[in-house]
C-alpha atoms as a PDB file:
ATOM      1  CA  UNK A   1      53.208  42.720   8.975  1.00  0.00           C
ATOM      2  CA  UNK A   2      54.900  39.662  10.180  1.00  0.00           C
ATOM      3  CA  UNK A   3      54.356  36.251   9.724  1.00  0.00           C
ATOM      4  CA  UNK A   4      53.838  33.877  12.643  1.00  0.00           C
ATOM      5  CA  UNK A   5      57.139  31.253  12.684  1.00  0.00           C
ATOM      6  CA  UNK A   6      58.637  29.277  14.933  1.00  0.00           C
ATOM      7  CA  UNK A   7      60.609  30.776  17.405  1.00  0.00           C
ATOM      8  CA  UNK A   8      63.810  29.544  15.874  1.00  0.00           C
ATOM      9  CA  UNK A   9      62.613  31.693  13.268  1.00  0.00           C
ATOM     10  CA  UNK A  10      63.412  35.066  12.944  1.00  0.00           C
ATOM     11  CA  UNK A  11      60.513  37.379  11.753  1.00  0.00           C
ATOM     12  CA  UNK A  12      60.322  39.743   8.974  1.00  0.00           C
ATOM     13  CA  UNK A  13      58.486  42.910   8.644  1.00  0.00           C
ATOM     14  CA  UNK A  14      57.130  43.155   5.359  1.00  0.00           C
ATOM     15  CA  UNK A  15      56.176  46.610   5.426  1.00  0.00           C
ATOM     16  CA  UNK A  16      58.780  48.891   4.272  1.00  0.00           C
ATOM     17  CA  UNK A  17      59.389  52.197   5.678  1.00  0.00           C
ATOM     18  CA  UNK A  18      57.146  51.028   8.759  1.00  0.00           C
ATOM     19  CA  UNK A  19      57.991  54.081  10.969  1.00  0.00           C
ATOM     20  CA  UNK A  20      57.329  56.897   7.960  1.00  0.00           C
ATOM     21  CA  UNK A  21      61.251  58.023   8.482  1.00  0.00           C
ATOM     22  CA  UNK A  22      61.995  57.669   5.224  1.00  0.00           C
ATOM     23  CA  UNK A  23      60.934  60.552   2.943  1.00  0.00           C
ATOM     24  CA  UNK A  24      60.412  61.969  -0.636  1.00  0.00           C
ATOM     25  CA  UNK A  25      60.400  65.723  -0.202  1.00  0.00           C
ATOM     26  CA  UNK A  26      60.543  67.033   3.549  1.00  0.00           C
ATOM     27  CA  UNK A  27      56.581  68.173   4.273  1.00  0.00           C
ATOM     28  CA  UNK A  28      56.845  71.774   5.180  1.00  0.00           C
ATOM     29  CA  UNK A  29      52.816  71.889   5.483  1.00  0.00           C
ATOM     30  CA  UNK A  30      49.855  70.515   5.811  1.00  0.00           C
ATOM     31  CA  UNK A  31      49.414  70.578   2.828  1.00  0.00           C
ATOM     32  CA  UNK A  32      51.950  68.138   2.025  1.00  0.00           C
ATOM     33  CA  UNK A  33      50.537  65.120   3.019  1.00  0.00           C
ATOM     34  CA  UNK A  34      51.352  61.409   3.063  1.00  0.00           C
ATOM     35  CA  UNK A  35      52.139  60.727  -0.648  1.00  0.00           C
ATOM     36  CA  UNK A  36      55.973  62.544   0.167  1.00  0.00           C
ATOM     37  CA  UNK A  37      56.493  59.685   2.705  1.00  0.00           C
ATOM     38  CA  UNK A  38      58.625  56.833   1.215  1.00  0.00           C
ATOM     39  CA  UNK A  39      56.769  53.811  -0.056  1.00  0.00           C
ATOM     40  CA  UNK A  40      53.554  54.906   1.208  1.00  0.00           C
ATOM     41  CA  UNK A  41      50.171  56.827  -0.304  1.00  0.00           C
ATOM     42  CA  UNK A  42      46.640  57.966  -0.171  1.00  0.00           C
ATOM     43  CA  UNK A  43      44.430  55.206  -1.580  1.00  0.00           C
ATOM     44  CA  UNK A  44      41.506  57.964  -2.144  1.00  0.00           C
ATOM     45  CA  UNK A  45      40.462  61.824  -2.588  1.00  0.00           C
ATOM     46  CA  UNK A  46      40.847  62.559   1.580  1.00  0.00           C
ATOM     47  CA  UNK A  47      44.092  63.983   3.310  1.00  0.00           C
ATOM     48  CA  UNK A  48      45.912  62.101   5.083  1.00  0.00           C
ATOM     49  CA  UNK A  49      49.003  63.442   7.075  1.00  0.00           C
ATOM     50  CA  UNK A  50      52.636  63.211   7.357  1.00  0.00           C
ATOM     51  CA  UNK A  51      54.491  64.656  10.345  1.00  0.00           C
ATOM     52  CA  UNK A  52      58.611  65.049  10.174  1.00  0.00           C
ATOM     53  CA  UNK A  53      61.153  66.873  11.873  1.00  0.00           C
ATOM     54  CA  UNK A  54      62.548  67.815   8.978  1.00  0.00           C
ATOM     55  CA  UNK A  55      59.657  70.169   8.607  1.00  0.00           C
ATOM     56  CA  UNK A  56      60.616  73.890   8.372  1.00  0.00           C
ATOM     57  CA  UNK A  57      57.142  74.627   9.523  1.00  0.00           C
ATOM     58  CA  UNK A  58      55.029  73.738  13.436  1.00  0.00           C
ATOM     59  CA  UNK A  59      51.973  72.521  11.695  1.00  0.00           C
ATOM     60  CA  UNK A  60      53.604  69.071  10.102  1.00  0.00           C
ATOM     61  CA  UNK A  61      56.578  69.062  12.536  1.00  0.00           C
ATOM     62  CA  UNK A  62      57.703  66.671  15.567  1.00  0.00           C
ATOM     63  CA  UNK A  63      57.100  66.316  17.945  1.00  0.00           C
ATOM     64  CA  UNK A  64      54.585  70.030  18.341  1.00  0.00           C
ATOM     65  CA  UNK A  65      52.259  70.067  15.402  1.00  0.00           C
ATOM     66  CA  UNK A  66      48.932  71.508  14.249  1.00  0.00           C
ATOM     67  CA  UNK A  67      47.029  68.949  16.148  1.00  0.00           C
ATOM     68  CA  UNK A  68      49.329  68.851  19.396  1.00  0.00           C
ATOM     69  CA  UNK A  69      52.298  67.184  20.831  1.00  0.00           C
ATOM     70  CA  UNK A  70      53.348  63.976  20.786  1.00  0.00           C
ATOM     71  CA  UNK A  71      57.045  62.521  20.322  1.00  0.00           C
ATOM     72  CA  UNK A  72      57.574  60.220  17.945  1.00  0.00           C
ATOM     73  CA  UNK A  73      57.751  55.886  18.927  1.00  0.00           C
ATOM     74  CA  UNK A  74      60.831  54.704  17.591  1.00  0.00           C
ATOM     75  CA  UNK A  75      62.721  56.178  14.485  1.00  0.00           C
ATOM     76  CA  UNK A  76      62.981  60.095  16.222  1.00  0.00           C
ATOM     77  CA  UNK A  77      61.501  61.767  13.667  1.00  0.00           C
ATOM     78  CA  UNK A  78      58.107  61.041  12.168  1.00  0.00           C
ATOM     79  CA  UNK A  79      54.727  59.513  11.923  1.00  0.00           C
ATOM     80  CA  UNK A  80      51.985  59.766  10.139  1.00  0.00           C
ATOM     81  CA  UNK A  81      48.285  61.243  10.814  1.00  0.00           C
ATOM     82  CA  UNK A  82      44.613  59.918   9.994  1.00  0.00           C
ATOM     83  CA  UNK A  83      40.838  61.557  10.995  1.00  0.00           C
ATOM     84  CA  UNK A  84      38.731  58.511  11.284  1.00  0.00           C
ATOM     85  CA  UNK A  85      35.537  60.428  11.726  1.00  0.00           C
ATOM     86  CA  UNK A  86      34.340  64.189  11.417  1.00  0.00           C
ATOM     87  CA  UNK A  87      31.054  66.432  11.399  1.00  0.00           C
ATOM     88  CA  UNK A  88      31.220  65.977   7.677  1.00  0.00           C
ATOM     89  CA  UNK A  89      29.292  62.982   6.720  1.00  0.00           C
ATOM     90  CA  UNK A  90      31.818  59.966   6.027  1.00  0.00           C
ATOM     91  CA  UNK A  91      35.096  61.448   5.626  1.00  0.00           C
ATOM     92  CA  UNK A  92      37.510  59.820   6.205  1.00  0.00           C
ATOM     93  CA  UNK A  93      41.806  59.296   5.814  1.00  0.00           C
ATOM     94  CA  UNK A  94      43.274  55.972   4.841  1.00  0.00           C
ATOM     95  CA  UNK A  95      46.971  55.120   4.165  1.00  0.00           C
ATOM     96  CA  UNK A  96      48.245  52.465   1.976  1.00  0.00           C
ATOM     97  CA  UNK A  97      51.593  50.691   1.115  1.00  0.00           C
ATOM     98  CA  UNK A  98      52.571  47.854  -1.216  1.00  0.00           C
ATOM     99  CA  UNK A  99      54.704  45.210   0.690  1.00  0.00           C
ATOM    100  CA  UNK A 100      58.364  43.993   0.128  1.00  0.00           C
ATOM    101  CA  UNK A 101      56.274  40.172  -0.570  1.00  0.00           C
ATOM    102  CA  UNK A 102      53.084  39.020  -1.387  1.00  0.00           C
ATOM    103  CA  UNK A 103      51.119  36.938   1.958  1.00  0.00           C
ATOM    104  CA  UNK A 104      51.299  32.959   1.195  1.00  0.00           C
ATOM    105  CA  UNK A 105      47.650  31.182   1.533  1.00  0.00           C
ATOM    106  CA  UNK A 106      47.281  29.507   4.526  1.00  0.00           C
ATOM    107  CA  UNK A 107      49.788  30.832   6.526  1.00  0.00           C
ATOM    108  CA  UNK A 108      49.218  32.943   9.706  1.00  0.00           C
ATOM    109  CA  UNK A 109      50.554  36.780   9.868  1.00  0.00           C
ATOM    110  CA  UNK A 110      50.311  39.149  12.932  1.00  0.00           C
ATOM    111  CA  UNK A 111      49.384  43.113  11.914  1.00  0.00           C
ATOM    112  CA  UNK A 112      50.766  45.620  14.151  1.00  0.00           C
ATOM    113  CA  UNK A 113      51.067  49.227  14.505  1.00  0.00           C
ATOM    114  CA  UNK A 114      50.534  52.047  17.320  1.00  0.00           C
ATOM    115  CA  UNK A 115      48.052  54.725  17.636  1.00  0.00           C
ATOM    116  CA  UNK A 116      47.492  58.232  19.518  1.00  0.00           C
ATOM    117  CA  UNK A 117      44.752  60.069  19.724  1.00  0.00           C
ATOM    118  CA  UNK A 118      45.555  63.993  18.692  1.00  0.00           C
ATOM    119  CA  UNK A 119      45.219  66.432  21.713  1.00  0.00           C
ATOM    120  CA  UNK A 120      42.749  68.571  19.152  1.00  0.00           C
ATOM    121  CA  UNK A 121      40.592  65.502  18.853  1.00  0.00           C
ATOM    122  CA  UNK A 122      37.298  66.501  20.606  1.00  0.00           C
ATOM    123  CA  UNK A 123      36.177  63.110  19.606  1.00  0.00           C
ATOM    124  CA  UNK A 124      37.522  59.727  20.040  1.00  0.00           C
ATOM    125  CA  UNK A 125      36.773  56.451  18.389  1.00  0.00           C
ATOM    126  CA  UNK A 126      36.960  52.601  18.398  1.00  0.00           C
ATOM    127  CA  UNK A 127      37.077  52.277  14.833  1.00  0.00           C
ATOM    128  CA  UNK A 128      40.727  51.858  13.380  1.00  0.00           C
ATOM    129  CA  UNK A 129      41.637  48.921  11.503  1.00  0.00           C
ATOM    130  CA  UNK A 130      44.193  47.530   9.176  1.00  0.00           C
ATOM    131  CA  UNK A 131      42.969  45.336   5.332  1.00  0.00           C
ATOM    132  CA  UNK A 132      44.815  43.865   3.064  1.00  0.00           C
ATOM    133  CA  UNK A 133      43.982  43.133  -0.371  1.00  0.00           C
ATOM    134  CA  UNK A 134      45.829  41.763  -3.884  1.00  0.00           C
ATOM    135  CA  UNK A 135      45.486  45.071  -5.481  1.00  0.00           C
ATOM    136  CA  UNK A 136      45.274  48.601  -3.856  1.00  0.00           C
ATOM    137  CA  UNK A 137      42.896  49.646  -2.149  1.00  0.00           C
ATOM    138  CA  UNK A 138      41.405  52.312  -4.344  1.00  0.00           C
ATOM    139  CA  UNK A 139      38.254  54.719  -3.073  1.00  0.00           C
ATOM    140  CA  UNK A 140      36.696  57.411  -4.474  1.00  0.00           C
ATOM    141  CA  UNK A 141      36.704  60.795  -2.610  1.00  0.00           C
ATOM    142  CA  UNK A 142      36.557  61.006   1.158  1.00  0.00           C
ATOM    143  CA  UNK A 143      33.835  57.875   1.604  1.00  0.00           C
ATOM    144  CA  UNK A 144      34.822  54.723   3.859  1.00  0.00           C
ATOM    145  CA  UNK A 145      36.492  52.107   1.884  1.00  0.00           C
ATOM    146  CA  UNK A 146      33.864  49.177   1.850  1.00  0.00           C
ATOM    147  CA  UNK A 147      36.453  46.502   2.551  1.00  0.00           C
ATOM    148  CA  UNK A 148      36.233  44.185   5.993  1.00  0.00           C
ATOM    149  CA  UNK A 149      39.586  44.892   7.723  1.00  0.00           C
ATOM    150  CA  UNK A 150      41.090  41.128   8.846  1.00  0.00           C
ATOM    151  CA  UNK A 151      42.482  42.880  11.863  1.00  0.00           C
ATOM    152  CA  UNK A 152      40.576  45.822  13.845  1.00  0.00           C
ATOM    153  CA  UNK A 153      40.605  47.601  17.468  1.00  0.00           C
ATOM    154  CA  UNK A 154      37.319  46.433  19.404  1.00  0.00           C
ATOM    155  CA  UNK A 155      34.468  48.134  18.831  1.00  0.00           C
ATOM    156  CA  UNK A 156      33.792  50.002  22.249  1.00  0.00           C
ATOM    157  CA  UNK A 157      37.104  50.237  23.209  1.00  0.00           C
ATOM    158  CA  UNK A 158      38.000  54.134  22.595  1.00  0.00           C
ATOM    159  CA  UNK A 159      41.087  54.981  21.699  1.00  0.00           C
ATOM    160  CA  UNK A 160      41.357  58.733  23.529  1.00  0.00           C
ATOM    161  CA  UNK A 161      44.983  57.999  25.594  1.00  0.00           C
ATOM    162  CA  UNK A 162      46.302  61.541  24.026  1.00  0.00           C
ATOM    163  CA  UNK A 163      49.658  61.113  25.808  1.00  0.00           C
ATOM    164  CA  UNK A 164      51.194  57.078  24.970  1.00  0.00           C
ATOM    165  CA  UNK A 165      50.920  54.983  22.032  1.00  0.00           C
ATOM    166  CA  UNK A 166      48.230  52.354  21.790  1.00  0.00           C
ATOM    167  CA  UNK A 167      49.221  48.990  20.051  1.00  0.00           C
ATOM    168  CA  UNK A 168      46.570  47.475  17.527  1.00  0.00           C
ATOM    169  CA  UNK A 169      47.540  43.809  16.346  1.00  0.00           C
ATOM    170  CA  UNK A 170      45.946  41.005  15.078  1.00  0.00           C
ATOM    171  CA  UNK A 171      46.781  37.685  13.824  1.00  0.00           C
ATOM    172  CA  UNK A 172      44.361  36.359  10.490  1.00  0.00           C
ATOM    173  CA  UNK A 173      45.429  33.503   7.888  1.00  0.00           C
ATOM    174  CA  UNK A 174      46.463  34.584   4.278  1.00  0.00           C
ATOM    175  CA  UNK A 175      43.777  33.919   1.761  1.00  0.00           C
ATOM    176  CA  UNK A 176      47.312  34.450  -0.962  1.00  0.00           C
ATOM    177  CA  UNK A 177      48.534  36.974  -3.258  1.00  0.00           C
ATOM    178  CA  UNK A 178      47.794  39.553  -0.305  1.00  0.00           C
ATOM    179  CA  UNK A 179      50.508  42.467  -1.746  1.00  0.00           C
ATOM    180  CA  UNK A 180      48.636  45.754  -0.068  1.00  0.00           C
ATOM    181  CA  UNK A 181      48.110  46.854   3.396  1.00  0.00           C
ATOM    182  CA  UNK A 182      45.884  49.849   4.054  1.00  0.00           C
ATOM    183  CA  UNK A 183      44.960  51.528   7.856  1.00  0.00           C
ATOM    184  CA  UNK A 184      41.937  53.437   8.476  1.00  0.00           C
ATOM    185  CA  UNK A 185      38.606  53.152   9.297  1.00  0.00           C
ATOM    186  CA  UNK A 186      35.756  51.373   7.055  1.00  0.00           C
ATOM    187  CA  UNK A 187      32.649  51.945   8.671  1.00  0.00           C
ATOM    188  CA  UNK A 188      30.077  54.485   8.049  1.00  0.00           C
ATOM    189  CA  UNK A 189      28.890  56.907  10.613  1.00  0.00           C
ATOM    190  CA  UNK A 190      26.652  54.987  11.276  1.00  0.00           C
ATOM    191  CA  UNK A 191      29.210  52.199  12.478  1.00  0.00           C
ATOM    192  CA  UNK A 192      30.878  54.522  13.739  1.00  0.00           C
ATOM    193  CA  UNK A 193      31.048  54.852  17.538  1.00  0.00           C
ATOM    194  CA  UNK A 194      32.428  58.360  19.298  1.00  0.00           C
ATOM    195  CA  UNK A 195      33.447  59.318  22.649  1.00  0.00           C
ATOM    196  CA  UNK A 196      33.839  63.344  23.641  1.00  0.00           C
ATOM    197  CA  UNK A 197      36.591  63.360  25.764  1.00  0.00           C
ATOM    198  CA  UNK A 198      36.922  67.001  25.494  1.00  0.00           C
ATOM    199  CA  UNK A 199      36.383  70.636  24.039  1.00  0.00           C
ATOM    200  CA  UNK A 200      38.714  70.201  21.018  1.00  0.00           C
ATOM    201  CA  UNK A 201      39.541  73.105  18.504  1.00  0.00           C
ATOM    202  CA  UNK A 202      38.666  70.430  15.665  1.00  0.00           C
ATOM    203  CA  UNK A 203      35.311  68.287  15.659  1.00  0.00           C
ATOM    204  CA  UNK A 204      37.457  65.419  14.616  1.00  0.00           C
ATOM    205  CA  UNK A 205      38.722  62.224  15.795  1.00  0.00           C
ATOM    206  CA  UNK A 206      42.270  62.341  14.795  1.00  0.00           C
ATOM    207  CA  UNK A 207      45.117  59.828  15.772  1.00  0.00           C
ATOM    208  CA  UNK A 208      48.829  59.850  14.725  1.00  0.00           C
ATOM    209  CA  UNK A 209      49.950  56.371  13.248  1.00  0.00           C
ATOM    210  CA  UNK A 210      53.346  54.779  13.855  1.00  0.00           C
ATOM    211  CA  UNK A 211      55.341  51.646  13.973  1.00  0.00           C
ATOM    212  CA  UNK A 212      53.055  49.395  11.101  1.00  0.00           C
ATOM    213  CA  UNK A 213      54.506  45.983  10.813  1.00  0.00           C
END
């Protein structure tokens, strides 16, 4: 999350812990899930993932893990993981974090972070986006958040590239008092566009999450 200066100006990231490096307690399953990342949670009931090397165990390790390989962006040893759509009707993953600053009204900030679609995923999908809001984001369990993200990837425009990272960003005026950023997707099924871009061991559209700034 960084604000749009001059460029005499040297930006800030607002998000802390923006690469997931930073952790609680090391995740040594799946089981163990976002919430023992530093600084960041699960805003409702679902289960959202956190990958570390650190992990004693393949399934939540990096760069193999239960969903496939993929190294890490920067940092070397994390990221974390989202489903943004499944068989199951409207489940979905969200993660949240509270910013080092609230957003000033008026002024212009540019969202970023990078995405990879899991090589389990037998389903990809356009639908990832990234809203911020005064007070956290709160859902109840599994359903999409109702909230209209201010920045979002283009509907159509499937994220499925299983190998690189994919960079979202956006750049929306502060309405003020913005303190919570949340990533995910907030659309229904039936909003919800999907690609099969192959046989996949999980009916899932899964993506790995990194770099949020």
């Amino acid at each position: 999350m960084l604000p749009v200066l001059p460029l005499f100006s040297s930006a800030q990231n607002l998000v802390p812990n923006p690469s997931f490096e930073n952790y609680i307690t090391c995740p040594t399953t799946l089981n163990h899930k976002i919430d023992r990342c530093a600084n960041w949670f699960n805003p409702t009931g679902a289960y959202p993932d956190y990958y570390h090397s650190c992990s004693s165990a393949i399934e939540a390790d990096v760069p193999l893990n239960s969903y496939g390989f993929q190294a890490e962006r920067t940092g070397g040893n994390a990221y974390a993981g989202l489903n943004l759509y499944t068989i199951n009707p409207d489940d979905r993953e969200y993660i949240e974090v509270k910013l080092t600053n609230s957003l000033v009204a008026g002024k212009k900030y540019c969202v970023s972070f990078y995405v990879s679609c899991a090589d389990s995923s037998e389903l990809a999908t356009s639908r990832l986006g990234a809203y911020l809001s005064n007070d956290s984001a709160l859902g109840t369990f599994f359903n999409p958040l109702p909230f209209i993200p201010q920045v979002e990837n283009a509907l159509g425009n499937f994220l499925q590239d299983t190998s690189n990272w994919i960079r979202i960003s956006g750049v929306f005026s502060a309405a003020g008092g913005e303190r919570f950023l949340t990533i995910g997707n907030f659309h229904n099924d039936a909003n919800t566009d999907t690609l099969r871009i192959k046989p996949g061991i999980y009916r899932t559209s899964v993506y790995y999450i990194d770099d949020v700034s």
